[in-house]
Protein backbone atom coordinates (compact mmCIF):
# COMPACT_ATOMS: atom_id res chain seq x y z
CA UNK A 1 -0.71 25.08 -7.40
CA UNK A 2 -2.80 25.88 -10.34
CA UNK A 3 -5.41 22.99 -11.13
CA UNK A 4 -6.23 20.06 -9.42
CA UNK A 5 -4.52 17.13 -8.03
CA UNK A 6 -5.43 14.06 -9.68
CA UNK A 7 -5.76 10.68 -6.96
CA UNK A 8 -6.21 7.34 -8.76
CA UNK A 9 -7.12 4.96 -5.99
CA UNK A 10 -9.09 7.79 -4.25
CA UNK A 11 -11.37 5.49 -2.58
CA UNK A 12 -9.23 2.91 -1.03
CA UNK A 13 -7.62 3.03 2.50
CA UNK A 14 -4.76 5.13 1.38
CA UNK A 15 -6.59 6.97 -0.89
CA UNK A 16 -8.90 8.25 1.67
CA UNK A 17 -6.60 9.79 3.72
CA UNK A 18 -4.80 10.72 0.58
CA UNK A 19 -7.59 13.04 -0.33
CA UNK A 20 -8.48 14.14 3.55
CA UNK A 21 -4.83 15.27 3.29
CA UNK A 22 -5.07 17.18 0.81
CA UNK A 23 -8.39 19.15 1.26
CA UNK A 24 -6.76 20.16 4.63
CA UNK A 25 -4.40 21.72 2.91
CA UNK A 26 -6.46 23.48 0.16
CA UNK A 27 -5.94 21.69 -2.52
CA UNK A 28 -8.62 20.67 -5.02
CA UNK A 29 -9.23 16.93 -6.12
CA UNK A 30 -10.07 15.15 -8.60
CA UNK A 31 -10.34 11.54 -8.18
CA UNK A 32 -10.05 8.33 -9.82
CA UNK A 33 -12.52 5.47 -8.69
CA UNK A 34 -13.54 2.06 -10.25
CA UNK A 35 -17.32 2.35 -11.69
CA UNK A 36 -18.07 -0.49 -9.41
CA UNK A 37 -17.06 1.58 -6.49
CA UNK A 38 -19.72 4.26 -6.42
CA UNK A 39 -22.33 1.75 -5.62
CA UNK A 40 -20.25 -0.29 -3.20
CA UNK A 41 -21.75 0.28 0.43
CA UNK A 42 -19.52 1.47 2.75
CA UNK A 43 -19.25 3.60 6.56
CA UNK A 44 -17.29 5.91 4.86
CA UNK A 45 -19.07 9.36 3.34
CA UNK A 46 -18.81 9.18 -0.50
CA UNK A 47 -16.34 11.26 -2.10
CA UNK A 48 -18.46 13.86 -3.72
CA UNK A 49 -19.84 14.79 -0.25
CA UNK A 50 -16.08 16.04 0.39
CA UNK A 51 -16.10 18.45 -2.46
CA UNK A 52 -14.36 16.15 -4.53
CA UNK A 53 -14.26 15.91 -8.46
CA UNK A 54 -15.50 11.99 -8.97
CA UNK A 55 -14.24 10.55 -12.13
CA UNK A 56 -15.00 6.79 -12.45
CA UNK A 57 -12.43 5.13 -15.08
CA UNK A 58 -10.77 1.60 -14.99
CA UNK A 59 -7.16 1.43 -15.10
CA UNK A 60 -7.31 -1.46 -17.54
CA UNK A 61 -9.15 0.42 -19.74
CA UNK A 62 -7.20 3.71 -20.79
CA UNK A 63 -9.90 4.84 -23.07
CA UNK A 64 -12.04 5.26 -20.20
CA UNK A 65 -9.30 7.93 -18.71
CA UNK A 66 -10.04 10.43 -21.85
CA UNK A 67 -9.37 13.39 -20.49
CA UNK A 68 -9.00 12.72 -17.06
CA UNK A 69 -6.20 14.42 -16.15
CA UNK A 70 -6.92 17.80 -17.77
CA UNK A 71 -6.15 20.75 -16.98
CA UNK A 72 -4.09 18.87 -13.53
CA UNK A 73 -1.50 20.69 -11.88
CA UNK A 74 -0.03 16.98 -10.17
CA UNK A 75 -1.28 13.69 -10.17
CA UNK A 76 -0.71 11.03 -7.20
CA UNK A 77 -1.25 7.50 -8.48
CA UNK A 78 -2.10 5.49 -5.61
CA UNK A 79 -4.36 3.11 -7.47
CA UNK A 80 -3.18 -0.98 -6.76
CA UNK A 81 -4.05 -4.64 -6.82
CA UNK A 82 -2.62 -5.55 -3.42
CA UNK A 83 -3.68 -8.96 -3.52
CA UNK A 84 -1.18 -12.14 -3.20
CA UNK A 85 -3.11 -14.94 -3.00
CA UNK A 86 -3.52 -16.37 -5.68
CA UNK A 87 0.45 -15.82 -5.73
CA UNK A 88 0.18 -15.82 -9.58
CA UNK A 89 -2.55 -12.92 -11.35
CA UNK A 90 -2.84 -11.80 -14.22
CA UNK A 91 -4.99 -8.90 -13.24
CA UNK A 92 -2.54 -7.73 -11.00
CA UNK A 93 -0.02 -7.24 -13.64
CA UNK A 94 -2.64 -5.32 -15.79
CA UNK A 95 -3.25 -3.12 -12.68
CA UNK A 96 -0.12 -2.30 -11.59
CA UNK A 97 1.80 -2.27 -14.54
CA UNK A 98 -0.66 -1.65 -17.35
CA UNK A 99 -2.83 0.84 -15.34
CA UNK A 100 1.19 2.96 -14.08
CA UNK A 101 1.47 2.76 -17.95
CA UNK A 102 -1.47 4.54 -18.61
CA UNK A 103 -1.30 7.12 -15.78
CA UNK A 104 1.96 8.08 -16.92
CA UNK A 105 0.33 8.83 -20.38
CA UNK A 106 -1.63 10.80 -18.78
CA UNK A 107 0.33 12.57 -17.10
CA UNK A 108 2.76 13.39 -19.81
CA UNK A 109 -0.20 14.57 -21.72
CA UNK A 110 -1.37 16.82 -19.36
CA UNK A 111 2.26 18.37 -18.89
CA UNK A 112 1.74 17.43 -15.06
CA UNK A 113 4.39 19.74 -12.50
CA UNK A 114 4.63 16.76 -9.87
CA UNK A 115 4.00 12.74 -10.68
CA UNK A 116 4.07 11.35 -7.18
CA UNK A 117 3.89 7.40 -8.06
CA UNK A 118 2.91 5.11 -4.81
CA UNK A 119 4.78 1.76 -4.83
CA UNK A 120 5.45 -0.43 -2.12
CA UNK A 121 8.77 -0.80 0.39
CA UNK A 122 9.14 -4.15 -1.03
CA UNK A 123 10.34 -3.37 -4.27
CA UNK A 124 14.03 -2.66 -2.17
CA UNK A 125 16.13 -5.34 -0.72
CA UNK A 126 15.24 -5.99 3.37
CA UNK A 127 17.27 -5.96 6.09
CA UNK A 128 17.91 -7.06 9.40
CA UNK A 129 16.62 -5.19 12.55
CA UNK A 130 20.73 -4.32 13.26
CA UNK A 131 20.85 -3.38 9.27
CA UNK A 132 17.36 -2.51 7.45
CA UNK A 133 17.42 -2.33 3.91
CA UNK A 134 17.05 0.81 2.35
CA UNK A 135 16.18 2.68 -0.89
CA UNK A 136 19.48 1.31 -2.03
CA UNK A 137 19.19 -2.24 -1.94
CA UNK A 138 18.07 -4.16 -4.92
CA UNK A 139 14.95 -5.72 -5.53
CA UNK A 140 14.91 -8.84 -3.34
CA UNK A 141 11.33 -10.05 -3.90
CA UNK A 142 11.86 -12.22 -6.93
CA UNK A 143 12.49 -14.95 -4.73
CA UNK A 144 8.54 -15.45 -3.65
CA UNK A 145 7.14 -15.57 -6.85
CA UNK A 146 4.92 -13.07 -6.30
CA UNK A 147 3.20 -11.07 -9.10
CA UNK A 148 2.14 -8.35 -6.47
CA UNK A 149 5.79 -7.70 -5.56
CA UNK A 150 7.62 -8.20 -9.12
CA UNK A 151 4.52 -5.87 -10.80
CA UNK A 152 5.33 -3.35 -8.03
CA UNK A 153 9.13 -3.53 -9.06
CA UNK A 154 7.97 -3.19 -12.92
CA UNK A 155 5.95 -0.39 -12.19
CA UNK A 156 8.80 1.31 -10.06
CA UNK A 157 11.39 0.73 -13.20
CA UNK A 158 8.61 2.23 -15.93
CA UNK A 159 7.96 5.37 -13.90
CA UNK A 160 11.96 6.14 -13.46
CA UNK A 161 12.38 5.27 -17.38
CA UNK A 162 9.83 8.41 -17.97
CA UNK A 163 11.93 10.25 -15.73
CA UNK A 164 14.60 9.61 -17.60
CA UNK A 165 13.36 9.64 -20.65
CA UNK A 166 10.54 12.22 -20.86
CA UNK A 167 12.10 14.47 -17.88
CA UNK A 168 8.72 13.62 -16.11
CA UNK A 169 9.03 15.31 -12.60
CA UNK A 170 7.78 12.35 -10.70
CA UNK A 171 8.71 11.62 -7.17
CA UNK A 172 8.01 7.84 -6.10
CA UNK A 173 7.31 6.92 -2.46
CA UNK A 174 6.84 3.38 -1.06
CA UNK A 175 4.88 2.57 2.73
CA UNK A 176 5.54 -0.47 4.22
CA UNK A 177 2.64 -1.85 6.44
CA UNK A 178 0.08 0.58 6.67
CA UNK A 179 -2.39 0.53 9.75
CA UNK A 180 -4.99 2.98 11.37
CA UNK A 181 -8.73 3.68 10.54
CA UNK A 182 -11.28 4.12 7.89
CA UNK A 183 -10.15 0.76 6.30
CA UNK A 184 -13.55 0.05 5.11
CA UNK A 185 -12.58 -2.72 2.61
CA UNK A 186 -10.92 -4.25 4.95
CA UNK A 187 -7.06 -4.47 3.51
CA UNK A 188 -3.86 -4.30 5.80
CA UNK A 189 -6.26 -3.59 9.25
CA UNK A 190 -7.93 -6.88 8.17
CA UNK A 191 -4.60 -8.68 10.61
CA UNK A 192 -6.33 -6.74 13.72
CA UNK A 193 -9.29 -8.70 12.44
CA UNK A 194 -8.02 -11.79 12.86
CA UNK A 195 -6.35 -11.52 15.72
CA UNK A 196 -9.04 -10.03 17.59
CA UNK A 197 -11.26 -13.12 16.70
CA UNK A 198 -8.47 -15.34 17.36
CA UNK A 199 -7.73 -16.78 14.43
CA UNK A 200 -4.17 -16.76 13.86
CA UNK A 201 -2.22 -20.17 15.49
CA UNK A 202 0.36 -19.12 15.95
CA UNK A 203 3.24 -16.33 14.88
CA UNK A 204 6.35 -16.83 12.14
CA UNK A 205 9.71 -16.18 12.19
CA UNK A 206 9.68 -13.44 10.31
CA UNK A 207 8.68 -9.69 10.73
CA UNK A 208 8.32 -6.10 9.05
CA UNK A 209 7.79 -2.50 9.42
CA UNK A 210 4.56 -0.78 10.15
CA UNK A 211 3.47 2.61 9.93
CA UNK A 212 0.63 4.57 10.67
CA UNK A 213 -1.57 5.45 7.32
CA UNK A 214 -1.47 9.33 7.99
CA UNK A 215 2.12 9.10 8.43
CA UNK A 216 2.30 7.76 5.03
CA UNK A 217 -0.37 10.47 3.62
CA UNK A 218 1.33 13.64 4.75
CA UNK A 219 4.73 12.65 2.94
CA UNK A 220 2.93 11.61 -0.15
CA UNK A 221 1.22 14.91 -0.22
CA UNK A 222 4.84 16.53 0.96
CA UNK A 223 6.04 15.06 -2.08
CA UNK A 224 4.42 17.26 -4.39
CA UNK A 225 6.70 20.12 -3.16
CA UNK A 226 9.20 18.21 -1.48
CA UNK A 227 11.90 15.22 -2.56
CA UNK A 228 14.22 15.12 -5.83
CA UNK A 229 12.66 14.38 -8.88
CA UNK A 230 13.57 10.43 -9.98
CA UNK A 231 14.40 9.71 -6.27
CA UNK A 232 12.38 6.73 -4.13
CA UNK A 233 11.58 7.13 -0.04
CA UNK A 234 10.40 4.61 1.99
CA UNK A 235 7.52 5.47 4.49
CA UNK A 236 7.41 3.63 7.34
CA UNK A 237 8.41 4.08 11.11
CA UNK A 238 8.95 0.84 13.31
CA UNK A 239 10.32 -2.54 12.68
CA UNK A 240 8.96 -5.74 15.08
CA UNK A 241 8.69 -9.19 14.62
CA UNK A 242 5.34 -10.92 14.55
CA UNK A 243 5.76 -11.82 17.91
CA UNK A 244 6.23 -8.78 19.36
CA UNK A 245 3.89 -7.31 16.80
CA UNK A 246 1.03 -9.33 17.42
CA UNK A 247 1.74 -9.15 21.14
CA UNK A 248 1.13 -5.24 20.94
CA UNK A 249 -2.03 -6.16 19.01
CA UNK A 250 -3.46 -8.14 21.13
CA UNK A 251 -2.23 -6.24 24.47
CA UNK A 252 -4.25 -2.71 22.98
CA UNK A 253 -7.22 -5.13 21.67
CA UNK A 254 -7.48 -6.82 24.84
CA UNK A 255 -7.46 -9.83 23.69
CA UNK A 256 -4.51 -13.10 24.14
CA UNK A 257 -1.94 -13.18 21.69
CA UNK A 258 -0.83 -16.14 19.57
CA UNK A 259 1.10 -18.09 22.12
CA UNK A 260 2.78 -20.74 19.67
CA UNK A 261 5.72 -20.14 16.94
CA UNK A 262 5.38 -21.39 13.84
CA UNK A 263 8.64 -22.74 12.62
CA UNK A 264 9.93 -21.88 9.41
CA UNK A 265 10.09 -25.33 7.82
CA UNK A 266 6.19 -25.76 8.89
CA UNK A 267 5.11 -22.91 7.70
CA UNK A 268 6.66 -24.00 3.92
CA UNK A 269 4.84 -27.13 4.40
CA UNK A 270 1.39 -25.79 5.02
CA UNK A 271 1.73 -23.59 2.12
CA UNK A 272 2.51 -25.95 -0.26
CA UNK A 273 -0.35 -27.88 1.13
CA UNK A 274 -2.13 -25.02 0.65
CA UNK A 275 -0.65 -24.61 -3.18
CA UNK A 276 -1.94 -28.35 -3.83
CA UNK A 277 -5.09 -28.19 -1.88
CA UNK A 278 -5.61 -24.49 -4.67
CA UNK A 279 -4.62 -26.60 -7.59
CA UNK A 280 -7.55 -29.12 -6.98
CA UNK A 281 -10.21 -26.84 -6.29
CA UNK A 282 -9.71 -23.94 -8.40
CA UNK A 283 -9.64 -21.31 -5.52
CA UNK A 284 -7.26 -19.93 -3.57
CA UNK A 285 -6.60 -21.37 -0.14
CA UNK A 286 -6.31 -19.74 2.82
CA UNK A 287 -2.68 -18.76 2.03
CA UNK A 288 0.06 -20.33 -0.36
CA UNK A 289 3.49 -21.07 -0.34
CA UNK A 290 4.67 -17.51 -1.78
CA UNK A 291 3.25 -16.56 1.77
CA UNK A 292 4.95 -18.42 4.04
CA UNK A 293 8.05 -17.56 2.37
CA UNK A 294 7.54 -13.89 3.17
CA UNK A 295 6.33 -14.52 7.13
CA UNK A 296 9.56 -16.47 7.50
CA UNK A 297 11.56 -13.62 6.60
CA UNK A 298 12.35 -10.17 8.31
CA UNK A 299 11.27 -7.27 5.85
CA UNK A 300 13.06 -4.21 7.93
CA UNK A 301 13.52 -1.28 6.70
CA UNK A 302 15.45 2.36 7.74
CA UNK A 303 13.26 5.19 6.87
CA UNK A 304 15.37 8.17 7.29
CA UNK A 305 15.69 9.53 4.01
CA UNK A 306 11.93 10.00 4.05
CA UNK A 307 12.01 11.86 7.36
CA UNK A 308 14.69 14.23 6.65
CA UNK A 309 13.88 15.10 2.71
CA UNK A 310 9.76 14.66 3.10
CA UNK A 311 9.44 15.61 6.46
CA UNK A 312 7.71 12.05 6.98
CA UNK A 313 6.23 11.58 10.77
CA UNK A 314 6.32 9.00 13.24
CA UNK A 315 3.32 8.20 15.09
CA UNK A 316 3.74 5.69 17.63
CA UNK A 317 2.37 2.24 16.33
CA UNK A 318 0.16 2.22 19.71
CA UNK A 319 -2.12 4.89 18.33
CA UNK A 320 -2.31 3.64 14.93
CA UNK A 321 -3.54 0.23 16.35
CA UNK A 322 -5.44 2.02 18.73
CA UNK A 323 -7.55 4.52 15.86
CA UNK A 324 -7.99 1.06 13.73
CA UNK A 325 -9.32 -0.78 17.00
CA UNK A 326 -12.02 1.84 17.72
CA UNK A 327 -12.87 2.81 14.30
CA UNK A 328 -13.86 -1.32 13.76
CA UNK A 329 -15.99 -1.01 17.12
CA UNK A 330 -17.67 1.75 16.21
CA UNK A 331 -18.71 0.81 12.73
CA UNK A 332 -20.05 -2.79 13.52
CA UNK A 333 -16.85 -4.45 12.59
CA UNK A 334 -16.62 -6.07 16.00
């Protein structure tokens, strides 16, 4: 491949490994991080220290891109607000939409030969554990009222419409719960938190899929030889409830699991106790009702397609919690 590979979102969890990935395999990088990252301390080595092109820019800000994707052979836009609480953001939309919007500019300037866009498994309809949802199933997620989700689902639809209508040769791929070390922030691994320090009462109804975050970095990086152009894979590899999920946790952590269910119809209470308790403060409460809604359900998901057309892996869920565990010990964490 002739050029760089561009990696918006370089510096987060995924984008980490993203980049690791891809320096194993000889590629050169280029990557994409907020200005307000390079002075952010963190355990983690900064980027240039890998041999990596730094380029800070803000997604919200396409004249800061200029040029940024010059002279790229492929560009992987991993770059997202994950955040759902508040359950309503404007920033999120400007992020995920806006900032996929300007990326795709970019790449269409640049004449890019792969566009691998990162979106998220919940953009497809769930399943049950006896019939997970799949890269067929519609969009389910309008139901929460979530501005994560539906800017995910936005962002999804605007990348196939260049596909379709500038022939961009983009390839979109979409992890589910992503665990394992070197979240520095912390994001998803920020549940091992809280369970280690016993802060979760109880456990929902409702479960989902989890993968390990190298899993989900060597099929993104696959992608930019492998997969049909326009075509979505889900990453993931196992589906558990919360109870047997948290269970696991705890069992590897050492550490008593949530003994208590949380029943459905509670857990829609509390968050629109929560919802209130956010409208008279003016800051987000410890979760909302858009929440709840999603632990009472069971987001499962089959992942084959991704394992037979990008070759994705399946570590055992043990080691990812495992590599997390230890990687919080040894950098103070715990």
């Amino acid at each position: 491949m002739d050029g760089p590979v561009l990696v918006t979102g370089a510096d987060g969890f995924l984008g980490r490994h993203l980049v690791q990935e891809l320096l194993q395999r000889g590629y050169s990088v280029r990557a994409l991080v907020r200005p307000a990252q390079e002075s952010v301390a963190s355990p983690l080595p900064p980027l240039s220290a890998l041999g990596v092109d730094v380029r800070p820019g803000d997604l919200c800000r396409p004249d800061s891109l200029a040029g940024l994707a010059e002279g790229c052979a492929a560009i992987i836009h991993a770059a997202a607000r994950a955040e759902v609480n508040p359950a309503r953001s404007p920033a999120v939309w400007a992020t995920n939409l806006g900032g996929t919007e300007a990326v795709l500019q970019l790449a269409r300037q640049a004449e890019v030969g792969r566009f691998v866009y990162v979106g998220t498994a919940n953009v497809f309809g769930f399943g049950s554990r006896l019939h997970p949802g799949d890269e067929t199933r519609p969009y389910a997620g309008q139901r929460y009222g979530l501005d994560y989700m539906d800017s995910k689902r936005a962002a999804t639809d605007r990348v196939l419409q260049a596909v379709a209508e500038w022939q961009l040769p983009a390839v979109l791929v979409h992890p589910t719960f992503m665990l394992g070390p070197g979240d520095a922030k912390p994001t998803s691994n920020a549940l091992l938190l809280e369970l280690y320090r016993g802060k979760l009462p109880g456990y929902p109804p409702g479960g989902k899929n989890y993968v390990h975050v190298r899993d989900v970095a060597v099929a993104t990086v696959n992608a930019l030889t492998r997969g049909r152009v326009g075509e979505s894979y889900i990453l993931g590899h196992e589906n558990l409830s919360y109870r047997e999920a948290f269970g696991l946790m705890a069992r590897l952590m050492g550490v008593r699991p949530p003994a208590r269910p949380i029943p459905a119809p509670l857990a829609r209470l509390y968050g629109a106790t929560c919802d209130v308790k956010a409208r008279l403060t003016g800051r987000p409460a410890q979760l909302n009702a858009a929440m709840a809604a999603v632990a009472n359900d069971g987001h499962y998901f089959s992942v084959q397609k991704a394992r037979t057309e990008l070759g994705l892996p399946q570590t055992e869920l043990e080691k990812a919690i495992t590599e997390a565990f230890h990687w919080f010990k040894a950098h103070g964490y715990v």
